[in-house]
C-alpha atoms as a PDB file:
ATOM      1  CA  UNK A   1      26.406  94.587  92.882  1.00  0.00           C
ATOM      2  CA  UNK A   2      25.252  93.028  96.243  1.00  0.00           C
ATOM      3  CA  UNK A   3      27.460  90.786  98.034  1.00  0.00           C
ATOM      4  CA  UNK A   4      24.507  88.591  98.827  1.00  0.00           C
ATOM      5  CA  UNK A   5      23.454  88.786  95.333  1.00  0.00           C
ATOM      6  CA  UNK A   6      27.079  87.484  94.236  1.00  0.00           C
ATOM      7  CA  UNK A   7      27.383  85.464  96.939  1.00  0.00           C
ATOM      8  CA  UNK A   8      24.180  83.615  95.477  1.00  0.00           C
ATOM      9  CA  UNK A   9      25.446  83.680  91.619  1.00  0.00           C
ATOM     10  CA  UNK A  10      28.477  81.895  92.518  1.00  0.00           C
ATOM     11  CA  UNK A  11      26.564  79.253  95.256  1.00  0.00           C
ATOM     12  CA  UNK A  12      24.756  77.996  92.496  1.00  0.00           C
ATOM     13  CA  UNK A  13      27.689  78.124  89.889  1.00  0.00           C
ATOM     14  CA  UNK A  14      29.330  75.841  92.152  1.00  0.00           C
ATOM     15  CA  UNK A  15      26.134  73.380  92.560  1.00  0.00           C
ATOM     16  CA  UNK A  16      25.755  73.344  88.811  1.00  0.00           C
ATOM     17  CA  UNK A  17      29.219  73.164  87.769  1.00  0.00           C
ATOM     18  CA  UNK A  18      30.000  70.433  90.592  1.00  0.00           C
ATOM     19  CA  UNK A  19      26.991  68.302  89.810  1.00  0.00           C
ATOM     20  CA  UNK A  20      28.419  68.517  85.563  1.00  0.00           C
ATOM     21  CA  UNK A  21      31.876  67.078  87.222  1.00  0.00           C
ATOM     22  CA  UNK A  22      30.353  64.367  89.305  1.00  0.00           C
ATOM     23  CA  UNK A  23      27.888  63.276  86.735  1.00  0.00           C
ATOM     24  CA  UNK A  24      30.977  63.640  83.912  1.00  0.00           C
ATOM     25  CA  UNK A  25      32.975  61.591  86.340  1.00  0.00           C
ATOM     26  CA  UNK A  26      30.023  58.793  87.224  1.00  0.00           C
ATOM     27  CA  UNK A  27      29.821  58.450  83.278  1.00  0.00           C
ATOM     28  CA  UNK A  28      33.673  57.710  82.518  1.00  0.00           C
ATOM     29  CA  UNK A  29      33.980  55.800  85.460  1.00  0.00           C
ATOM     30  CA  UNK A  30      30.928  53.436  84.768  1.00  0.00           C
ATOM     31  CA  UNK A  31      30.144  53.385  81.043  1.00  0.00           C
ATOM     32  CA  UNK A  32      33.577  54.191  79.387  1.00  0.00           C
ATOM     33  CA  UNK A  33      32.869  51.479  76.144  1.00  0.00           C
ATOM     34  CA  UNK A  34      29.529  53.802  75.823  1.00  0.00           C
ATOM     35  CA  UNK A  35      31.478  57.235  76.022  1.00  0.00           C
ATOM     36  CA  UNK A  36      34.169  55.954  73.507  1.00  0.00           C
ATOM     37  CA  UNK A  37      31.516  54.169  71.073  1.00  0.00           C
ATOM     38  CA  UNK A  38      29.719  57.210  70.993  1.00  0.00           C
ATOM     39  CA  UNK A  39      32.555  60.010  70.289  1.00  0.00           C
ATOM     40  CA  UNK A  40      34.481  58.218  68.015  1.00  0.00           C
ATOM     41  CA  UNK A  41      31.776  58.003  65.757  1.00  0.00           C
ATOM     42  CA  UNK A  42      32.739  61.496  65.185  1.00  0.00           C
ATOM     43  CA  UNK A  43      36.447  61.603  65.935  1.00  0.00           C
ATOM     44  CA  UNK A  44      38.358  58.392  65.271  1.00  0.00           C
ATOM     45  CA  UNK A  45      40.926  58.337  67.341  1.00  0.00           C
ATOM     46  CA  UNK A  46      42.176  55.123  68.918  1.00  0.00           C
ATOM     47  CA  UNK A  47      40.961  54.297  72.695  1.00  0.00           C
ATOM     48  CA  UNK A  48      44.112  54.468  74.603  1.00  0.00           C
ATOM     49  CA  UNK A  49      44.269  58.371  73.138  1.00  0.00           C
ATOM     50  CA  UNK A  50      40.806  58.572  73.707  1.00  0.00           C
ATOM     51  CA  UNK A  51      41.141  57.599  77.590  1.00  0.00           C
ATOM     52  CA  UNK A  52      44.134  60.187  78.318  1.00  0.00           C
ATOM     53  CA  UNK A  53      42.013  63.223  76.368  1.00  0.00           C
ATOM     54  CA  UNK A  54      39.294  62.438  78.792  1.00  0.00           C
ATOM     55  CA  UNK A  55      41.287  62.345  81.679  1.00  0.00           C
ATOM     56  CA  UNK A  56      43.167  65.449  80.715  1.00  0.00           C
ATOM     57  CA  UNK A  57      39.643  67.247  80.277  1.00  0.00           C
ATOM     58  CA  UNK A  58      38.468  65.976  83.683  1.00  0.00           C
ATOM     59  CA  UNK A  59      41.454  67.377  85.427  1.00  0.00           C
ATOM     60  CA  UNK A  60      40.980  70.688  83.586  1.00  0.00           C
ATOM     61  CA  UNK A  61      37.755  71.144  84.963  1.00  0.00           C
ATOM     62  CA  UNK A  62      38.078  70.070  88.238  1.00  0.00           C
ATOM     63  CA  UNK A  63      40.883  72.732  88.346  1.00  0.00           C
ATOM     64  CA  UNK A  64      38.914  75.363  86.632  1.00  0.00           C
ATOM     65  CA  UNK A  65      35.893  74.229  88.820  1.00  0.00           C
ATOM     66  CA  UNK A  66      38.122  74.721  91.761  1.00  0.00           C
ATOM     67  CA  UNK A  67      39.820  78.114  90.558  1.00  0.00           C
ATOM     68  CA  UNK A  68      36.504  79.919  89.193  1.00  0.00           C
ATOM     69  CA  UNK A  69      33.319  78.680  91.321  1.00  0.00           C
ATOM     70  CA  UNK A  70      34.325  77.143  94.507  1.00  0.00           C
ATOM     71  CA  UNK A  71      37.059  79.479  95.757  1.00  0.00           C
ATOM     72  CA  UNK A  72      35.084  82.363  94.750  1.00  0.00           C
ATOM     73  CA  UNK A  73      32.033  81.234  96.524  1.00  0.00           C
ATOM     74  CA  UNK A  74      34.062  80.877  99.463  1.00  0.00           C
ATOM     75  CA  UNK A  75      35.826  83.492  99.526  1.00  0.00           C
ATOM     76  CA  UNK A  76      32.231  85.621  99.613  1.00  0.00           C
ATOM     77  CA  UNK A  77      31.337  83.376 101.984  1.00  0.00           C
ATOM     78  CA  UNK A  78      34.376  84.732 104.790  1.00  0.00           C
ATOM     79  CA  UNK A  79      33.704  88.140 103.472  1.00  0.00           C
ATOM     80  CA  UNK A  80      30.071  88.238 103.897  1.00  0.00           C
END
């Protein structure tokens, strides 16, 4: 494989992968009552639980983001 080619696959992981974790972020941050209305329609779980999942998910994928696109990319991008 290319290291251009790579370099390019994982560029645009990181664009698309970042802009899920802002926009994820924007939506807890701003419309939490909507998020929790609308999930616990199909898991009832109470809303302090509810808050603390959602954190623990954000954090999870801002270290995976982190980990598996953004290091990567820029670690092609010294290489290269």
């Amino acid at each position: 494989m290319q290291l251009d080619t790579l370099t390019t696959f994982f560029m645009w992981c990181t664009v698309i992968d970042g802009a899920l974790l802002v926009l994820w972020t924007v939506v807890f941050l701003f419309a939490p009552d909507l998020v929790y209305r609308t999930q616990s329609r199909w898991f009832p779980i109470p809303r302090q639980t509810f808050d603390v999942v959602m954190y623990g998910f954000l954090g999870l994928f801002k270290i995976l983001f982190l980990v598996f696109n953004l290091v990567p990319y820029l670690a092609l991008l010294i290489v290269g």
